[in-house]
N, C-alpha and C. Protein backbone atom coordinates (compact mmCIF):
# COMPACT_ATOMS: atom_id res chain seq x y z
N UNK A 1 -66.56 132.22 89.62
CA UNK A 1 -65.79 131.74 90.74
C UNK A 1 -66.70 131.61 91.97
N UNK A 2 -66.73 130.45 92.28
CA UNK A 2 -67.18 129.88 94.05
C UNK A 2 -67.41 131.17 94.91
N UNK A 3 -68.23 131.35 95.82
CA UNK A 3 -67.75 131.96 96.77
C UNK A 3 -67.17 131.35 98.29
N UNK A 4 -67.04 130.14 98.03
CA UNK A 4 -66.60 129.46 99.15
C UNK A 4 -66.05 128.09 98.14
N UNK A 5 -64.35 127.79 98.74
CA UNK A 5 -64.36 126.27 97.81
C UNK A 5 -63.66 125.53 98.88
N UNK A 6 -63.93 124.12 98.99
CA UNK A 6 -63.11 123.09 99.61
C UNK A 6 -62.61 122.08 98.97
N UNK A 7 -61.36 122.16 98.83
CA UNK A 7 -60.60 121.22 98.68
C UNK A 7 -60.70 119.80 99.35
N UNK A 8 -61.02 118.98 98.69
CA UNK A 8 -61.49 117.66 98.97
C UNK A 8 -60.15 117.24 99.13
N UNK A 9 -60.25 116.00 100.42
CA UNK A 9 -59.07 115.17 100.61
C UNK A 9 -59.64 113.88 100.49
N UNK A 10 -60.86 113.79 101.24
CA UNK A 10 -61.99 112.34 101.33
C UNK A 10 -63.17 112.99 101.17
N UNK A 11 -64.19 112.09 100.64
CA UNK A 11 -65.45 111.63 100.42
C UNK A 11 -65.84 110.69 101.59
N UNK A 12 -67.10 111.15 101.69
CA UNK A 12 -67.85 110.17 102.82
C UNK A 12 -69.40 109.71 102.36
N UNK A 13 -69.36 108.63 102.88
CA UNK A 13 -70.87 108.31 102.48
C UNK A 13 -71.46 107.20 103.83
N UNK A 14 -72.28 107.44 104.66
CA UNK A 14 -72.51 107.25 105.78
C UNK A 14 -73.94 107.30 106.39
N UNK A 15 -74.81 106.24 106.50
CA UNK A 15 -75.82 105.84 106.95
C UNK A 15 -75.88 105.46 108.76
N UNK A 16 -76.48 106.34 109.06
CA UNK A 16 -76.79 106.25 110.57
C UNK A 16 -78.31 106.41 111.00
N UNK A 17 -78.96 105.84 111.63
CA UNK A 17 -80.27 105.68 112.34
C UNK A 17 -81.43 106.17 111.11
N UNK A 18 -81.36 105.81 110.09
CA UNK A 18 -82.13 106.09 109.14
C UNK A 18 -81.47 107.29 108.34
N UNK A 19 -80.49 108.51 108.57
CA UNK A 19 -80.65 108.95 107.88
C UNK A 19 -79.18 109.16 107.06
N UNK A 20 -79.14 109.30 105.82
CA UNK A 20 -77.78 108.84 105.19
C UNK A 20 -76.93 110.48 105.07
N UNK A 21 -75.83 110.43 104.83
CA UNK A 21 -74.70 111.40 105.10
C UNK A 21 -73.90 111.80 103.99
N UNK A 22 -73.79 111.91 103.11
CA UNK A 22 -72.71 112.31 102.36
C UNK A 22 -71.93 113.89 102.40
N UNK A 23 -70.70 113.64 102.54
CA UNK A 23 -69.70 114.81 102.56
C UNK A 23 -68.78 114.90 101.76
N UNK A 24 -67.96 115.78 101.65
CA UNK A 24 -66.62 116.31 101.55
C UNK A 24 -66.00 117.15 102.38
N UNK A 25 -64.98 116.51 102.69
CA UNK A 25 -64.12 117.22 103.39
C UNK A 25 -62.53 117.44 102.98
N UNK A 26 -61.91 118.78 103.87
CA UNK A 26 -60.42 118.76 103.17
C UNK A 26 -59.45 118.12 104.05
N UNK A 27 -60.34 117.81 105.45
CA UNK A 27 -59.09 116.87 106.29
C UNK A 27 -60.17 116.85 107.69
N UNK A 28 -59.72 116.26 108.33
CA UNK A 28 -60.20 115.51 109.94
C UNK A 28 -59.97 116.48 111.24
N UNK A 29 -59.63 117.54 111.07
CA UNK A 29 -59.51 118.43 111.60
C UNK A 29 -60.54 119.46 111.65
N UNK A 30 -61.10 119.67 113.02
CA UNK A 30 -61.99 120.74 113.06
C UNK A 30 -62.51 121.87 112.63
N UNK A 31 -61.33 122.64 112.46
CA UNK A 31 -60.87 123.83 111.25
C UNK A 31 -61.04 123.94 109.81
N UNK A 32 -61.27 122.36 109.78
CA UNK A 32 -60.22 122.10 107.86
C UNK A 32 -61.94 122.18 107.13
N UNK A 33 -62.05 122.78 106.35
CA UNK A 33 -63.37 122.57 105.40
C UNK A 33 -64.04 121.57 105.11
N UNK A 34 -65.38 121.52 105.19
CA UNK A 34 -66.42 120.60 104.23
C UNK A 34 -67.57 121.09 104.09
N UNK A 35 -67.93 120.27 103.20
CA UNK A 35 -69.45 120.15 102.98
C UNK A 35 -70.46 119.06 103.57
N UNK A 36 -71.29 118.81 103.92
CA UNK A 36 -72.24 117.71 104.29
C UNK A 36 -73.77 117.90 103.30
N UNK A 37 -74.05 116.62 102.71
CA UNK A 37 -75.64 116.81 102.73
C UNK A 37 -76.07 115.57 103.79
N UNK A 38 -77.10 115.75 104.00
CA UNK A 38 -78.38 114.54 104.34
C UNK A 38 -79.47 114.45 104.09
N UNK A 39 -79.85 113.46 104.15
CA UNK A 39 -81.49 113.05 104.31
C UNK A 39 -81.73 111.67 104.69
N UNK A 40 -83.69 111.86 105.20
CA UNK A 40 -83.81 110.50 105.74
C UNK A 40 -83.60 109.28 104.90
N UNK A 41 -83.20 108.13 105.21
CA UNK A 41 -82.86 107.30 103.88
C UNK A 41 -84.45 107.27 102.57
N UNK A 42 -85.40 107.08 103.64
CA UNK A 42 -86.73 107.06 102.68
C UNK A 42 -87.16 108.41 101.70
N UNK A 43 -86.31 109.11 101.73
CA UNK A 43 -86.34 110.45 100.69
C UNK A 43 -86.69 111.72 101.66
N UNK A 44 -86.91 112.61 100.92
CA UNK A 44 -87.74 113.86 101.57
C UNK A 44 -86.52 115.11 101.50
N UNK A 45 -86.31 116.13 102.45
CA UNK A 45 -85.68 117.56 102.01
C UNK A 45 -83.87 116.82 102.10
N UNK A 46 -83.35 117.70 101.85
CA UNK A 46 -82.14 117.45 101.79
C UNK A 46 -81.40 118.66 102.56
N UNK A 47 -80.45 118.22 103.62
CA UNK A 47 -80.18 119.45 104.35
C UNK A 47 -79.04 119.67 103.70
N UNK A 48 -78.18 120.89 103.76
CA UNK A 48 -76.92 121.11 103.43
C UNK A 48 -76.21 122.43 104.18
N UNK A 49 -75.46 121.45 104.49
CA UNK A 49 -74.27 122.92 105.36
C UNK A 49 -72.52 122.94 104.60
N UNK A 50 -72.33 123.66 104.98
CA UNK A 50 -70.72 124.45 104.88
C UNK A 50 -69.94 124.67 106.07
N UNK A 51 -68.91 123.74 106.35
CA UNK A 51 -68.19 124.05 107.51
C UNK A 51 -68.33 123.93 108.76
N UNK A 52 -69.50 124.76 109.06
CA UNK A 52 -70.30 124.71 110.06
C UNK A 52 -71.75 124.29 109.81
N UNK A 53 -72.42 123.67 111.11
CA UNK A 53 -74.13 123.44 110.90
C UNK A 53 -74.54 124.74 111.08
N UNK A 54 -74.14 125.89 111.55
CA UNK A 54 -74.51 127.21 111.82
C UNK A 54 -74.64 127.62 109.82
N UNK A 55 -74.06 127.34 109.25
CA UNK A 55 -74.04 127.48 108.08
C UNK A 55 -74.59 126.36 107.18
N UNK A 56 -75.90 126.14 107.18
CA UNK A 56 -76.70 125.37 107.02
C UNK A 56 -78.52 125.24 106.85
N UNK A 57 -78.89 124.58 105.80
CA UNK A 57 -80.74 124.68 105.66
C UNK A 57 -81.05 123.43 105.32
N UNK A 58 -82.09 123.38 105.04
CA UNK A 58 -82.99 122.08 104.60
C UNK A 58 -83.05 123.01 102.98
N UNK A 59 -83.37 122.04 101.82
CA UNK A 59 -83.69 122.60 101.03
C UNK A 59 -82.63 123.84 100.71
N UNK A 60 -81.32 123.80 100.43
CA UNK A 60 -80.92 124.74 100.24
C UNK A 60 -80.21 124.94 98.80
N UNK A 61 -79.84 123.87 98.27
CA UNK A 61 -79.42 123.84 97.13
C UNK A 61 -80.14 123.60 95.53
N UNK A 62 -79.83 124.84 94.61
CA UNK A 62 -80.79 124.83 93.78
C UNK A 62 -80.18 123.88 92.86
N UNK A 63 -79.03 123.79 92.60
CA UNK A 63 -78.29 122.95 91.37
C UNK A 63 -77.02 122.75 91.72
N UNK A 64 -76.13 121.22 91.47
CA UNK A 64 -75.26 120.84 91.48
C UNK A 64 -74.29 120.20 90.37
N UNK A 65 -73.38 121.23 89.79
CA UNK A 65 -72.97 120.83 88.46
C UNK A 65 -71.65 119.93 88.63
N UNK A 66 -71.38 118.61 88.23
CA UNK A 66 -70.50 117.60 88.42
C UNK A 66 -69.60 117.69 87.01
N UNK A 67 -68.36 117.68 87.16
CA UNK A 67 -67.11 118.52 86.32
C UNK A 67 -65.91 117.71 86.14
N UNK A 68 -64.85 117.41 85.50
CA UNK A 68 -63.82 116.62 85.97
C UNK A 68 -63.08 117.49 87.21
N UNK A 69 -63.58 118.57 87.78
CA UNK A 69 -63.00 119.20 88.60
C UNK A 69 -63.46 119.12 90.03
N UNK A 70 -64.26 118.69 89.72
CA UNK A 70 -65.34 118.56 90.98
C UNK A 70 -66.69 119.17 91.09
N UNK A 71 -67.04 119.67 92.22
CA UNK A 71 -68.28 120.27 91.79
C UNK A 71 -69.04 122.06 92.09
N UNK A 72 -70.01 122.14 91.68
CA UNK A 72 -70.15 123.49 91.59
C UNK A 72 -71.62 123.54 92.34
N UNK A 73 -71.38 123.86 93.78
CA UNK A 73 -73.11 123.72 94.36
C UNK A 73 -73.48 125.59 94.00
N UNK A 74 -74.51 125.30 93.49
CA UNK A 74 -75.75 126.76 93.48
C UNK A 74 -76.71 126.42 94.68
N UNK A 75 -76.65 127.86 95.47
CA UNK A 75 -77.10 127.78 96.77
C UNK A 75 -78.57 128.87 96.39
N UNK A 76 -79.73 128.44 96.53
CA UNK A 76 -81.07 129.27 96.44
C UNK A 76 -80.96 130.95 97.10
N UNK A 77 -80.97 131.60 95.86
CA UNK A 77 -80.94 132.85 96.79
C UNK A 77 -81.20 133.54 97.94
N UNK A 78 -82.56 132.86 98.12
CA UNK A 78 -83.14 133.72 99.94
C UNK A 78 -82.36 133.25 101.00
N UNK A 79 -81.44 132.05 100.61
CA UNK A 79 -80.91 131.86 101.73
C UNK A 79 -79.83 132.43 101.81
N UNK A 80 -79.11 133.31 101.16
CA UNK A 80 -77.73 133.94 101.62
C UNK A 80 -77.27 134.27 102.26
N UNK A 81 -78.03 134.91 103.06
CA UNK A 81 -77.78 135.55 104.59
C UNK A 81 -77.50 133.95 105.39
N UNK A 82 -77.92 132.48 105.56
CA UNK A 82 -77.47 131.48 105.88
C UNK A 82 -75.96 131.37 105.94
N UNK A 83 -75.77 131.85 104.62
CA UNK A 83 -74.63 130.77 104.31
C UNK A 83 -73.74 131.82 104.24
N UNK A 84 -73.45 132.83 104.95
CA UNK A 84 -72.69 133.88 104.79
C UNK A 84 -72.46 134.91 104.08
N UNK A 85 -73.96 135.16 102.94
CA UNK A 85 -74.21 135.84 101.92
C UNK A 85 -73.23 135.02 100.86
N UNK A 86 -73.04 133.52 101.06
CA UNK A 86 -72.13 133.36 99.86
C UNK A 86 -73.52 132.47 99.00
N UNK A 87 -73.34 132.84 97.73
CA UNK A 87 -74.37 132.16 97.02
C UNK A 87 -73.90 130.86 96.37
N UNK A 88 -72.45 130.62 95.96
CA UNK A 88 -71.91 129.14 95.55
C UNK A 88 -71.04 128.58 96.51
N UNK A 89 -70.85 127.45 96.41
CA UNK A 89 -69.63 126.67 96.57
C UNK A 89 -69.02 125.33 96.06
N UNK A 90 -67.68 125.98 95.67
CA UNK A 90 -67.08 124.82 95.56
C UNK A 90 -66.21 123.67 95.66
N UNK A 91 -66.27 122.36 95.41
CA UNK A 91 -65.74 121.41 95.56
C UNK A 91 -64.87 121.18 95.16
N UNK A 92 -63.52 121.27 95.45
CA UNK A 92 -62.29 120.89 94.22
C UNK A 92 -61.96 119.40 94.53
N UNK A 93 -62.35 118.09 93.64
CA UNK A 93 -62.21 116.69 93.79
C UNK A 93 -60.77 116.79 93.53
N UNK A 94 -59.50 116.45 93.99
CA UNK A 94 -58.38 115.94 92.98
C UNK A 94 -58.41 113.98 92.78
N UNK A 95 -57.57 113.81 92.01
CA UNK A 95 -57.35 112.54 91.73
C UNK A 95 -56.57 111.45 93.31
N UNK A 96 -56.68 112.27 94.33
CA UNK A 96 -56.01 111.58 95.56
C UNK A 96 -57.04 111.73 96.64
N UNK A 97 -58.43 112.12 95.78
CA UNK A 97 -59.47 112.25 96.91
C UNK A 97 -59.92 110.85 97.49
N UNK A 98 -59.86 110.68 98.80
CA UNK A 98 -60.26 109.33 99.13
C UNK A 98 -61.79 108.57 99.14
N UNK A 99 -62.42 108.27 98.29
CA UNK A 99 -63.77 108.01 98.43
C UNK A 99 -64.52 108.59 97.51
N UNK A 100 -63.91 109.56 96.82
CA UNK A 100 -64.85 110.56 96.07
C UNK A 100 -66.05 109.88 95.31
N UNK A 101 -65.38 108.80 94.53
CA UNK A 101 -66.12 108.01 93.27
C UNK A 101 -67.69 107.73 94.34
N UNK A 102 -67.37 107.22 95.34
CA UNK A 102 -68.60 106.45 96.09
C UNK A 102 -69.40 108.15 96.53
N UNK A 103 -68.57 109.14 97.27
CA UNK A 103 -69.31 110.10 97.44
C UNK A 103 -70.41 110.87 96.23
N UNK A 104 -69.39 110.64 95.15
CA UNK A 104 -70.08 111.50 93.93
C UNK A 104 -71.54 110.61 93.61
N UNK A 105 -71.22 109.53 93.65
CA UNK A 105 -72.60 108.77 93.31
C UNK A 105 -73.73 108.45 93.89
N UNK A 106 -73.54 108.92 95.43
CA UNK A 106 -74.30 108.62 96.48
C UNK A 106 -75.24 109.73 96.47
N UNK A 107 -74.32 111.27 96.20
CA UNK A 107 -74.77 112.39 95.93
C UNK A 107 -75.60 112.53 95.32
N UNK A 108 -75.41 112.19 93.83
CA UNK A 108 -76.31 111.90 92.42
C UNK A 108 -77.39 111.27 92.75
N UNK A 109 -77.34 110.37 93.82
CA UNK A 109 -78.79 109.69 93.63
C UNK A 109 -79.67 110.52 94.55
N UNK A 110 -78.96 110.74 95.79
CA UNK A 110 -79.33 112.36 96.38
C UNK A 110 -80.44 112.94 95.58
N UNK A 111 -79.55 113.61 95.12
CA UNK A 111 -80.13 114.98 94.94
C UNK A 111 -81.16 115.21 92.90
N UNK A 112 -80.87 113.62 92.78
CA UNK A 112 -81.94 113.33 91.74
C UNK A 112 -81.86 114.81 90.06
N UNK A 113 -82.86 115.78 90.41
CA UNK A 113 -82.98 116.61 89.05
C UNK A 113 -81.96 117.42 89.63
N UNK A 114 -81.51 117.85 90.65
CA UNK A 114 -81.29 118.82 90.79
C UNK A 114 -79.64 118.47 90.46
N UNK A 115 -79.15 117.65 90.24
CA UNK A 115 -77.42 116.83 89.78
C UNK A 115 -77.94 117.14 88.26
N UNK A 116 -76.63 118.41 87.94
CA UNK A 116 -76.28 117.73 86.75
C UNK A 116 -74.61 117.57 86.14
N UNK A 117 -74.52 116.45 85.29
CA UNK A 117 -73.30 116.56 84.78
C UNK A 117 -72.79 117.46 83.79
């Protein structure tokens, strides 16, 4: 079990000043959960936060397992103390997620070896 999960409502996938965006989130509300990765479009680290950017690294995710459920991020151990001492999190996709299909794939190309299905 996760130690942190968000319920997906939308998927985002979002290119700004070079560097591209993909999220999940559980709603548009400040409060309401997500995830974000990024990077510059031309490749290089991949940042990833939870909720907050206070809860957040470059390089933080060791493996991302893609599920009919959604997904299962493994967060690199040294960083725990980051992320609230939580070492996973997860994604619950449902079938009314808005965008997911485009988020999930944008992700995948992301995050290359470290995606698996």
């Amino acid at each position: 079990m996760a130690d942190i999960t968000v319920k997906a409502a939308y998927g985002s996938v979002v290119e700004d000043e070079g560097v591209l965006f993909v999220g999940f989130a559980a709603g548009e509300e400040e409060d309401e959960g997500y995830v974000l990765f990024r990077q510059p479009v031309g490749g290089g680290p991949v940042w990833f936060e939870v909720n907050d950017e206070t809860f957040g690294a470059e390089d933080a995710v060791e493996a991302v397992k893609a599920g009919p459920k959604g997904l299962e991020i493994t967060l690199k151990p040294g960083l725990a103390a980051t992320f609230g001492w939580a070492g996973s999190v997860a994604v619950r996709i449902g079938p009314g997620c808005e965008d997911a299909d485009a988020a999930r794939e944008a992700l995948q190309q992301m995050l290359g070896p470290v995606w698996q299905e």
